[in-house]
Protein backbone atom coordinates (compact mmCIF):
# COMPACT_ATOMS: atom_id res chain seq x y z
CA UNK A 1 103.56 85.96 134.12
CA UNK A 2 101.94 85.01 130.86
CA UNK A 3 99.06 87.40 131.15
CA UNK A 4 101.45 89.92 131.34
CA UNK A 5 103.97 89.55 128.53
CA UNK A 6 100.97 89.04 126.69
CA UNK A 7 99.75 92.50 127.69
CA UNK A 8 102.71 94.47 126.99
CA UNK A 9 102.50 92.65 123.74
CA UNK A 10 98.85 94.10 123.05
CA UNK A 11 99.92 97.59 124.29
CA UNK A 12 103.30 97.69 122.34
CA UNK A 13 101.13 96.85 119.10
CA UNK A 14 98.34 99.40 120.16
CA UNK A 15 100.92 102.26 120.74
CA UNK A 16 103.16 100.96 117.97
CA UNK A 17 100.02 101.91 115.48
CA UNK A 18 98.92 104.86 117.36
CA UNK A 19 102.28 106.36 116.74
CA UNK A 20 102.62 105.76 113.51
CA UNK A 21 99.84 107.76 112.85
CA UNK A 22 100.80 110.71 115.18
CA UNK A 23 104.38 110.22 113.78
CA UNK A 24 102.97 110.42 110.09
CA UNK A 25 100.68 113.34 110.44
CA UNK A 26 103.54 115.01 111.81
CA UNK A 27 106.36 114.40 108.99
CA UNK A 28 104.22 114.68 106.27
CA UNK A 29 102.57 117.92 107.21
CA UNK A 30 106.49 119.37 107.29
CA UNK A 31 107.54 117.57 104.51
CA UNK A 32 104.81 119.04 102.56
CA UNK A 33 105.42 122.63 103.78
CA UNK A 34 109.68 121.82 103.01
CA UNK A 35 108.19 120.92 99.44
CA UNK A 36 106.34 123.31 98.62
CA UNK A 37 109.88 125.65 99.56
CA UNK A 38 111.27 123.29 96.88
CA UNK A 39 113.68 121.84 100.22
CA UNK A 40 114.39 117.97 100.03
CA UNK A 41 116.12 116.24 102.55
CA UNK A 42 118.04 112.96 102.32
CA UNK A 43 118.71 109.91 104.80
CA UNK A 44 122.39 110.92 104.80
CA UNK A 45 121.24 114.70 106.20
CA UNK A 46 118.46 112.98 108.24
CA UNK A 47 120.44 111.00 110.56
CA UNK A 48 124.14 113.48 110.34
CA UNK A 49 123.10 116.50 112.09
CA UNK A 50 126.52 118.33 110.64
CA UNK A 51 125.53 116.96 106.99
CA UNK A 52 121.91 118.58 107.50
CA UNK A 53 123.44 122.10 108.37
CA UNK A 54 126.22 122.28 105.67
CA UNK A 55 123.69 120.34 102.53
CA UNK A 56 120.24 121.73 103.97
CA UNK A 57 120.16 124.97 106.06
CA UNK A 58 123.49 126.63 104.55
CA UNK A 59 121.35 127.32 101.36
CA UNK A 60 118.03 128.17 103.22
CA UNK A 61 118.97 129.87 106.58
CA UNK A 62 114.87 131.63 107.06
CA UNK A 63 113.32 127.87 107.32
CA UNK A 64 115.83 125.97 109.33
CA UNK A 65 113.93 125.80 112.39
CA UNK A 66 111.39 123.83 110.02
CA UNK A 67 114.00 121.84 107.94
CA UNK A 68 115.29 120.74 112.14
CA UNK A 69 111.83 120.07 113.24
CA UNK A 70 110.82 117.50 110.01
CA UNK A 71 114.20 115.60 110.67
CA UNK A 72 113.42 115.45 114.35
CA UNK A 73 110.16 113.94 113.76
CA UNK A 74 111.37 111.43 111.01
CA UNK A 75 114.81 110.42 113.43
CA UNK A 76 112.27 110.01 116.39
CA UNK A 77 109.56 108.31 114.33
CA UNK A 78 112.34 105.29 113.42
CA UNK A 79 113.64 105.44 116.85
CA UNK A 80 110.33 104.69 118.25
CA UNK A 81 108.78 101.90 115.58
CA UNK A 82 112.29 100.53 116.54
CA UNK A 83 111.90 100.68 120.11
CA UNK A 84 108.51 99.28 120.27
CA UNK A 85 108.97 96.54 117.85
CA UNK A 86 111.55 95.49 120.12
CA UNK A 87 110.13 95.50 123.00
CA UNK A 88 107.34 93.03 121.89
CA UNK A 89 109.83 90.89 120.27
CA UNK A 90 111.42 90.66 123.56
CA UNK A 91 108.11 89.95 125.36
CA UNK A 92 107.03 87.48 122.61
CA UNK A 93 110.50 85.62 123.09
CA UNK A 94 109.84 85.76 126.87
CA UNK A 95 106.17 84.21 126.39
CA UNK A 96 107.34 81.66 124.29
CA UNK A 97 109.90 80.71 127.07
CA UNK A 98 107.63 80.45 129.62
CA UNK A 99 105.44 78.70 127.65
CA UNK A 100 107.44 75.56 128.02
């Protein structure tokens, strides 16, 4: 049982750093076209999908299928370092109890 919490440790780190690059490449590549449109979004429009449509997209209707697609990436970028860093937390607490 060891060997394997230990594994999904490894892989949860492995995947944890291969995402963050995927999930970088992808955020910054729209947050540098947004900027360039002179279009900056907040945490507050980020994560409120009704905040995002009335601050955001009201005042730039031609690029909202951008301005939606950067604050996908950055809401499922956080949901996923989240997700992984708990699961190995949860494995790591689980090897440390069997370790006993």
């Amino acid at each position: 049982m060891n060997e394997r919490l230990t594994y999904i440790i490894l892989a949860g780190a492995v995947l944890l750093f291969i995402g963050q690059f995927y999930f970088r490449y992808k955020v910054m590549r729209g947050i540098r076209a947004l900027s360039k449109k002179n279009i900056g979004l907040g945490m507050s429009q980020i994560f409120n999908k009704r905040r995002l449509h009335k601050d955001v997209i009201a005042f730039h209707k031609a690029d909202e299928r951008e301005i939606v697609r950067t604050a996908g990436y950055i809401r499922n970028a956080l949901l996923f370092t989240v997700g992984m860093i708990l699961l190995m937390v949860v494995a790591f607490l689980l090897l440390m109890g069997y370790s006993d």
